[in-house]
C-alpha atoms as a PDB file:
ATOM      1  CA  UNK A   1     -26.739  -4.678  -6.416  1.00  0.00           C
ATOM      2  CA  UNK A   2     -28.012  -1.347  -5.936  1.00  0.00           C
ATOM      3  CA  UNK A   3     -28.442  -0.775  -2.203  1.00  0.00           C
ATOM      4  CA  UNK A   4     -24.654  -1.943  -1.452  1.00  0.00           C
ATOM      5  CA  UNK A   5     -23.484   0.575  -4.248  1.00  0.00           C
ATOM      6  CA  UNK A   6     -25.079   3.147  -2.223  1.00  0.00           C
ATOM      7  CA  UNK A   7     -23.705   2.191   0.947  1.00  0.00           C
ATOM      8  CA  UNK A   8     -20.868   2.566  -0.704  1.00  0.00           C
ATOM      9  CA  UNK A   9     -21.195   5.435  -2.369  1.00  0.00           C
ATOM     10  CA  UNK A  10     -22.597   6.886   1.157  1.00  0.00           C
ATOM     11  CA  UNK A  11     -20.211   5.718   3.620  1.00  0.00           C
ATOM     12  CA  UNK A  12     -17.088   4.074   2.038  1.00  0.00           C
ATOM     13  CA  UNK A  13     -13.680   5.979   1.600  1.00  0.00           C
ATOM     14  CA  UNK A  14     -10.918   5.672  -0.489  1.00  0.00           C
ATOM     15  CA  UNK A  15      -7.889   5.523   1.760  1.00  0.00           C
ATOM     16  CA  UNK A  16      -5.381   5.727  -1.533  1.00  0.00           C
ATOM     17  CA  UNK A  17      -3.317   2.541  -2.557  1.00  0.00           C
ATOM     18  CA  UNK A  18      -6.538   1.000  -3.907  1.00  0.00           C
ATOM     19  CA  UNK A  19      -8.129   0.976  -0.575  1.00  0.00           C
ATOM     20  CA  UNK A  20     -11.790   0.803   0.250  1.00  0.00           C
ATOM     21  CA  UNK A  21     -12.977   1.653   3.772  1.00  0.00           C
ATOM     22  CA  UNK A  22     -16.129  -0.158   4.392  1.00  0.00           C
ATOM     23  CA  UNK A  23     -15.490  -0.431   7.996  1.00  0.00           C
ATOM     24  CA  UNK A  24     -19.202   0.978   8.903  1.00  0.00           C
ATOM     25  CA  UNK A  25     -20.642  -1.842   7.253  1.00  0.00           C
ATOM     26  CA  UNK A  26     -18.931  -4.836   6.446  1.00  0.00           C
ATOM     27  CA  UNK A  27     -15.483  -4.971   7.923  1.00  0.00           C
ATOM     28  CA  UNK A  28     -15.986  -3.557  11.590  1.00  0.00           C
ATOM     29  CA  UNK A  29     -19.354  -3.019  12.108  1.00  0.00           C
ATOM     30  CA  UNK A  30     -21.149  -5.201  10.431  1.00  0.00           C
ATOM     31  CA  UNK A  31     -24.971  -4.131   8.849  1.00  0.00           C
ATOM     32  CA  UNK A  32     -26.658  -7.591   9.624  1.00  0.00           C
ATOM     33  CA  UNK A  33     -29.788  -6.645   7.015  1.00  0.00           C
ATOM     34  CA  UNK A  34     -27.521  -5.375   4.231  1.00  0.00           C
ATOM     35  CA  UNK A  35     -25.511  -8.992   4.786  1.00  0.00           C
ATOM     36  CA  UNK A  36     -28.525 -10.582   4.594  1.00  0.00           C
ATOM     37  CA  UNK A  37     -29.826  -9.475   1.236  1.00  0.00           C
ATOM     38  CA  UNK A  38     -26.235  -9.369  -0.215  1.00  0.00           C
ATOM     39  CA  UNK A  39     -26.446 -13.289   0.826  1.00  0.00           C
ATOM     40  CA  UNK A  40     -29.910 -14.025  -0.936  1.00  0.00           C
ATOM     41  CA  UNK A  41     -28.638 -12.692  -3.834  1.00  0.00           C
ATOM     42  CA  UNK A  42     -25.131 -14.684  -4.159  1.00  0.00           C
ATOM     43  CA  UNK A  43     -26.813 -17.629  -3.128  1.00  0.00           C
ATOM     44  CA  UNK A  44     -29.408 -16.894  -5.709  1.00  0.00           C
ATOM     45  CA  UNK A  45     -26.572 -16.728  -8.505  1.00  0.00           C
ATOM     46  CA  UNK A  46     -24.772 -19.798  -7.830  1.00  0.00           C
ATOM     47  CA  UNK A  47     -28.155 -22.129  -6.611  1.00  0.00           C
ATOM     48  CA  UNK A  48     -27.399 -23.934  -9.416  1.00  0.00           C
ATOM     49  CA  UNK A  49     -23.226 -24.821  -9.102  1.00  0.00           C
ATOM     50  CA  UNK A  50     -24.241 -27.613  -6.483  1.00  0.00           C
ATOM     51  CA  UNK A  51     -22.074 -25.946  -3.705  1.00  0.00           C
ATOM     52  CA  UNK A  52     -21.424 -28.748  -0.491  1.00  0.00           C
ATOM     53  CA  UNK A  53     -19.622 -25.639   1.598  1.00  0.00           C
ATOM     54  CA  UNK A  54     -19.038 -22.295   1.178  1.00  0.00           C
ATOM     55  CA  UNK A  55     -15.559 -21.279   1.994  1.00  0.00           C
ATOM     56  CA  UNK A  56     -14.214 -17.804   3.075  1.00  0.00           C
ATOM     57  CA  UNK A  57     -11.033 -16.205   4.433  1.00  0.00           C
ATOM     58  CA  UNK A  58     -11.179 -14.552   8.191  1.00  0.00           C
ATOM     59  CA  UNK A  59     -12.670 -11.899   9.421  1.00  0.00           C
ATOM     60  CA  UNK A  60     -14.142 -10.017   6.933  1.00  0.00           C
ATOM     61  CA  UNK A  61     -15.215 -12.609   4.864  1.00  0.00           C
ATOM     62  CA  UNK A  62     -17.002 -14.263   7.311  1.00  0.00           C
ATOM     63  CA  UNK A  63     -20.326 -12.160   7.360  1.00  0.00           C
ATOM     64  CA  UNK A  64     -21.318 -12.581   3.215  1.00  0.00           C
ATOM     65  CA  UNK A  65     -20.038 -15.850   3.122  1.00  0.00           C
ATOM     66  CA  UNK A  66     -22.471 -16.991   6.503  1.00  0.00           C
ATOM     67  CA  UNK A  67     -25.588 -15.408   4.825  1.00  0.00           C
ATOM     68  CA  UNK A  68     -24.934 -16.962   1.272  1.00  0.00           C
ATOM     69  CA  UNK A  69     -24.738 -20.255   2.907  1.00  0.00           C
ATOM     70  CA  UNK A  70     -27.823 -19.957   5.329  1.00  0.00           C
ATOM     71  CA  UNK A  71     -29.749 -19.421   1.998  1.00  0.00           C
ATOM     72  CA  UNK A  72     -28.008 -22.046   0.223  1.00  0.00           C
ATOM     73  CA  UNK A  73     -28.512 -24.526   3.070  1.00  0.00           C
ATOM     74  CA  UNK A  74     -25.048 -25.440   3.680  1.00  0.00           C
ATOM     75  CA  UNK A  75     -22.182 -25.072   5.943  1.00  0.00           C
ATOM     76  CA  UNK A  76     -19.451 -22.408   5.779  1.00  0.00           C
ATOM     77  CA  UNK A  77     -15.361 -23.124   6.361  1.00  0.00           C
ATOM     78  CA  UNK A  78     -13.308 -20.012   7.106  1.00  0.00           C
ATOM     79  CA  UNK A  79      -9.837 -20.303   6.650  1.00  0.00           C
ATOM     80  CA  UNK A  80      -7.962 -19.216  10.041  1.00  0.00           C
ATOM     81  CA  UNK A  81      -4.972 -17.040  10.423  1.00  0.00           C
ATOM     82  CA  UNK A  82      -3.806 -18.217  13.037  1.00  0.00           C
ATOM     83  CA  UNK A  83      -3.697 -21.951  14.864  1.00  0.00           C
ATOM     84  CA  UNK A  84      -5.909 -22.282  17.726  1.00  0.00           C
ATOM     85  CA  UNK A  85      -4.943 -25.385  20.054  1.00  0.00           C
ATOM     86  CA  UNK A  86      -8.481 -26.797  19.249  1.00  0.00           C
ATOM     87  CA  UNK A  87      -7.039 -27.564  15.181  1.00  0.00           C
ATOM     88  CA  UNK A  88      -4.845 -30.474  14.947  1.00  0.00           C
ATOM     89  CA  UNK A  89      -1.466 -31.072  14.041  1.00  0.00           C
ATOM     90  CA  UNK A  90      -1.812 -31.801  10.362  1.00  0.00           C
ATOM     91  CA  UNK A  91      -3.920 -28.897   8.842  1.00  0.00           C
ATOM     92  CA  UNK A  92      -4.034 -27.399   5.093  1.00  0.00           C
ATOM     93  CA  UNK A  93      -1.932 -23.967   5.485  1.00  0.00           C
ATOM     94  CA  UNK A  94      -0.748 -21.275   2.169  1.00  0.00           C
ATOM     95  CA  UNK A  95       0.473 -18.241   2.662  1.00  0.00           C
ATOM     96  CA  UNK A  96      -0.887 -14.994   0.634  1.00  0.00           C
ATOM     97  CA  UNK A  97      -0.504 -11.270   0.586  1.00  0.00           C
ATOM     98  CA  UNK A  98      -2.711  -8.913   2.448  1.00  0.00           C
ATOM     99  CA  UNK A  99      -2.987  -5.703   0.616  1.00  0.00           C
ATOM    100  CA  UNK A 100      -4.791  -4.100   3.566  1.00  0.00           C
ATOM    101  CA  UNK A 101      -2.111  -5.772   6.417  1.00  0.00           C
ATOM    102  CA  UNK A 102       0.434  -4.777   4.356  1.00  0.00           C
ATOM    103  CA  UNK A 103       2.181  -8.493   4.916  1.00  0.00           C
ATOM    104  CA  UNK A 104       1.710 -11.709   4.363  1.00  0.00           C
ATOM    105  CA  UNK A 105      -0.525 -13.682   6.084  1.00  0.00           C
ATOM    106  CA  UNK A 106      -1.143 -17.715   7.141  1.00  0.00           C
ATOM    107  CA  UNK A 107      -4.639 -19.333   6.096  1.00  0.00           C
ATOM    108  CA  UNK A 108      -5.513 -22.264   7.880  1.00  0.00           C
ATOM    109  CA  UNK A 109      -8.450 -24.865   7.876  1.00  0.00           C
ATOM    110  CA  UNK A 110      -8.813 -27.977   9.634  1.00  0.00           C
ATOM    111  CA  UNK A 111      -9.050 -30.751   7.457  1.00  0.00           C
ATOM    112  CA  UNK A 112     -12.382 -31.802   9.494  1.00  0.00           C
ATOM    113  CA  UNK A 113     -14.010 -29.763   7.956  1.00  0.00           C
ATOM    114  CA  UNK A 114     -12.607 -30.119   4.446  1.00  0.00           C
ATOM    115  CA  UNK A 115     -12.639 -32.726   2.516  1.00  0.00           C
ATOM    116  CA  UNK A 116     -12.182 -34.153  -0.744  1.00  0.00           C
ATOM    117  CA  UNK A 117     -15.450 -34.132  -3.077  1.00  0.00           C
ATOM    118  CA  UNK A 118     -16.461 -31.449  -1.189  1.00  0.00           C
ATOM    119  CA  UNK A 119     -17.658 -28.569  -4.069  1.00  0.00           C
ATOM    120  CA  UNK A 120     -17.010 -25.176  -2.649  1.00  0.00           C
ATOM    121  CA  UNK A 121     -18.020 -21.793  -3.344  1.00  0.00           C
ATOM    122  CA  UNK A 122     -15.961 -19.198  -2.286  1.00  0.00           C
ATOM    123  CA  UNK A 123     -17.358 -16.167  -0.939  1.00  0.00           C
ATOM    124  CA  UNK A 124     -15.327 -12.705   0.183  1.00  0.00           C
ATOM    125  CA  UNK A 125     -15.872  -9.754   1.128  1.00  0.00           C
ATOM    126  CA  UNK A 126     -13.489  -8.580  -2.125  1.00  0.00           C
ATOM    127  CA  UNK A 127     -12.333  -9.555  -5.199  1.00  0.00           C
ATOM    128  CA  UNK A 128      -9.175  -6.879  -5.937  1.00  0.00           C
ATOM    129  CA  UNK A 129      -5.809  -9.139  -7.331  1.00  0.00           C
ATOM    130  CA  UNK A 130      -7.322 -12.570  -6.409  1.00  0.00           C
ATOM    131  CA  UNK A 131      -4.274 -12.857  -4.233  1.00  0.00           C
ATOM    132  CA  UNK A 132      -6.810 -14.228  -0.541  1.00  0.00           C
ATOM    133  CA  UNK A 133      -9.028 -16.359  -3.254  1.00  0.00           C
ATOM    134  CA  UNK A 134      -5.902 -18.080  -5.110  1.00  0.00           C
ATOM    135  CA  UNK A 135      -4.487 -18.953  -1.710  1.00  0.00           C
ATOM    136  CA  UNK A 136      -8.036 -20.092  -0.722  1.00  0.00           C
ATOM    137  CA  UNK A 137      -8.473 -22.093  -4.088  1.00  0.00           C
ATOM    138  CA  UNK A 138      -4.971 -23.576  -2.781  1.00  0.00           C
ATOM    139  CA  UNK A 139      -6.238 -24.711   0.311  1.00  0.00           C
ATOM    140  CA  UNK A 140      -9.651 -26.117  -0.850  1.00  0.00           C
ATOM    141  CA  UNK A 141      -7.400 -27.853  -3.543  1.00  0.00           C
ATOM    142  CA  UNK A 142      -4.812 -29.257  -1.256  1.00  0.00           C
ATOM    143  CA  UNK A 143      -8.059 -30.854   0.694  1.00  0.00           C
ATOM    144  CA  UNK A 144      -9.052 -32.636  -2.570  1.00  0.00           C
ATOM    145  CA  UNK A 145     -12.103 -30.290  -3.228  1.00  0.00           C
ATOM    146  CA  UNK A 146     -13.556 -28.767  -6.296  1.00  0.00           C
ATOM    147  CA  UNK A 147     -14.302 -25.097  -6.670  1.00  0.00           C
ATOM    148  CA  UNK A 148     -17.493 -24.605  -8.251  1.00  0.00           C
ATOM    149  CA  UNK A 149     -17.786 -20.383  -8.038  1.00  0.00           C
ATOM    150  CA  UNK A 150     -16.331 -17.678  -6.718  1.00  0.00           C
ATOM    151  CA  UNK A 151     -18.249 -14.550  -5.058  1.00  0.00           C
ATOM    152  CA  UNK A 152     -17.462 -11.240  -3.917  1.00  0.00           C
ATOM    153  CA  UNK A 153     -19.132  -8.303  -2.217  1.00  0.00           C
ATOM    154  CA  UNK A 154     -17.327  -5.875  -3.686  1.00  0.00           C
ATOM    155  CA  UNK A 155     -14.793  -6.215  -6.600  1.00  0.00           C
ATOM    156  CA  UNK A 156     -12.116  -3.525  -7.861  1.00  0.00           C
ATOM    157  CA  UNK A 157     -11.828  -4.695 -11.588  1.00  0.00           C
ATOM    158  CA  UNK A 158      -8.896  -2.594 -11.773  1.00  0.00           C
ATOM    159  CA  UNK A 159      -6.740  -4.920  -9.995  1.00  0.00           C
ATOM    160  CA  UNK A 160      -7.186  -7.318 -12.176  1.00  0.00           C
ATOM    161  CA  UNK A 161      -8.321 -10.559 -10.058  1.00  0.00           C
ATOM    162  CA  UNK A 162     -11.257 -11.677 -12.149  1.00  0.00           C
ATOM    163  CA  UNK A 163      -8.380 -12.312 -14.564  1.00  0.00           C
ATOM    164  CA  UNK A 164      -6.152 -14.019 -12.368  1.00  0.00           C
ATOM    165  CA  UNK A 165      -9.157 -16.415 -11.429  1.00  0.00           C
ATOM    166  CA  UNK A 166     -10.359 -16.906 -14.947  1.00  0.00           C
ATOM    167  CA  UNK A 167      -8.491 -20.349 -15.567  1.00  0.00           C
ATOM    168  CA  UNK A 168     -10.850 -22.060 -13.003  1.00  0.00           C
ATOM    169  CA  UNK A 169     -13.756 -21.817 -15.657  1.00  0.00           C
ATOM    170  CA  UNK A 170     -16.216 -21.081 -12.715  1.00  0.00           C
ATOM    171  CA  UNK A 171     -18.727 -18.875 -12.275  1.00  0.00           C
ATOM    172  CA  UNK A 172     -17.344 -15.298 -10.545  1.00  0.00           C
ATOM    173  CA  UNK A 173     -19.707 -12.849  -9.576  1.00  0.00           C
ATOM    174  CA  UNK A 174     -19.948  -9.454  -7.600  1.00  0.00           C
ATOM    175  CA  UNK A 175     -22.591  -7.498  -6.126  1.00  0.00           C
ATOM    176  CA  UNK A 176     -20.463  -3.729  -6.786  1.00  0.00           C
ATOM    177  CA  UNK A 177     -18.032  -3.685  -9.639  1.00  0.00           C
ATOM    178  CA  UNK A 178     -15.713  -0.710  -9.034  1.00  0.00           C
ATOM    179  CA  UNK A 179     -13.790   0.627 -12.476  1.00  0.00           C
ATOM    180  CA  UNK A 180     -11.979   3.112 -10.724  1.00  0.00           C
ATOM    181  CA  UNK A 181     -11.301   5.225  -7.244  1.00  0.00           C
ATOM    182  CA  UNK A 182      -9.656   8.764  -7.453  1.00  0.00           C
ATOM    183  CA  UNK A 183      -9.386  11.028  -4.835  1.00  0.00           C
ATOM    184  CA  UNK A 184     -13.528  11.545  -3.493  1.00  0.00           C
ATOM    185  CA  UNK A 185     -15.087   9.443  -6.970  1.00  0.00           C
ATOM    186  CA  UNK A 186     -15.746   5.936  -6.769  1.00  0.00           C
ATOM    187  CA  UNK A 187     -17.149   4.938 -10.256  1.00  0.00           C
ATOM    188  CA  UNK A 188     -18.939   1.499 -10.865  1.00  0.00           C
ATOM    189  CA  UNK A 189     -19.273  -0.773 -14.280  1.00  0.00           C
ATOM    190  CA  UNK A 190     -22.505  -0.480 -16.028  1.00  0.00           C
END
């Protein structure tokens, strides 16, 4: 998708460690437009998987996975990472490793609002080693749900998570595919 590559390619940095700061638009500030059109256009490539929920990972996934779903007409789950006293007792909980926290981290859902024969579609801000999907695959699994695609804003191909996700035999899709980042150069697949 050409106008997030730009935004990229405009404002994103390369911390180092495989790092992408996208804080100006996605992760901190969010650009509410760009969200929207990035939405249109995964909902448009998975219309036909039959999605019941989209399913996402907190914070940052939050944005792309709430436009995808208001143009796929259906509700969006994000995965918590940390208990409120609102969830109760018995909840769906993995733990997976945060390349950007540098730790691991809880995800959480309710299982309210998760339930088996549910067919999800997970949606992220980034697909790098697969490591938040897999442990969101876990917890839509755990509910009894089926994952019917996987989508991602942005994915580093590099870190090899599109291969780590390939046994689902689902649909997986990006909107920026990024070969490589060295030093100021961030170069995308054709």
């Amino acid at each position: 998708m050409e106008v997030l590559k730009q935004r990229i390619l405009k404002e994103g940095r390369n911390l180092g460690n495989g790092i992408l700061k996208v804080d100006s638009f996605i992760n901190h500030q969010v650009d509410a437009q760009l969200m929207d059109e990035c939405g249109k256009e995964l909902a448009r490539r998975f219309q036909g998987v039959g999605a019941t929920k989209v399913l996402t990972a907190e914070i940052s996934g939050i944005a792309p996975a709430l436009t995808t779903a208001l143009h796929l007409g259906i509700p969006v789950v994000y995965a918590r990472k940390h208990k409120p006293i609102t969830m109760p007792d018995q909840v769906y909980l993995t733990l997976t490793p945060s390349h950007t926290k540098g730790r691991t981290v809880e995800l959480i859902i309710s299982p309210e609002y998760l339930a088996g024969g549910e067919r999800v579609l997970i949606i992220d801000d980034f697909l790098a080693t697969g490591a938040t999907i897999l442990g969101l695959i876990r917890l839509a699994e755990s509910a009894g749900a089926k994952i019917v695609g996987v989508g991602a804003l942005i994915e580093k191909t590099f870190e090899g998570g599109r291969q780590a996700l390939a046994y689902l035999n689902v649909p997986i899709e990006s909107l920026a595919r990024i070969r490589s980042m060295q030093g100021n150069s961030i170069i995308f697949e054709d």
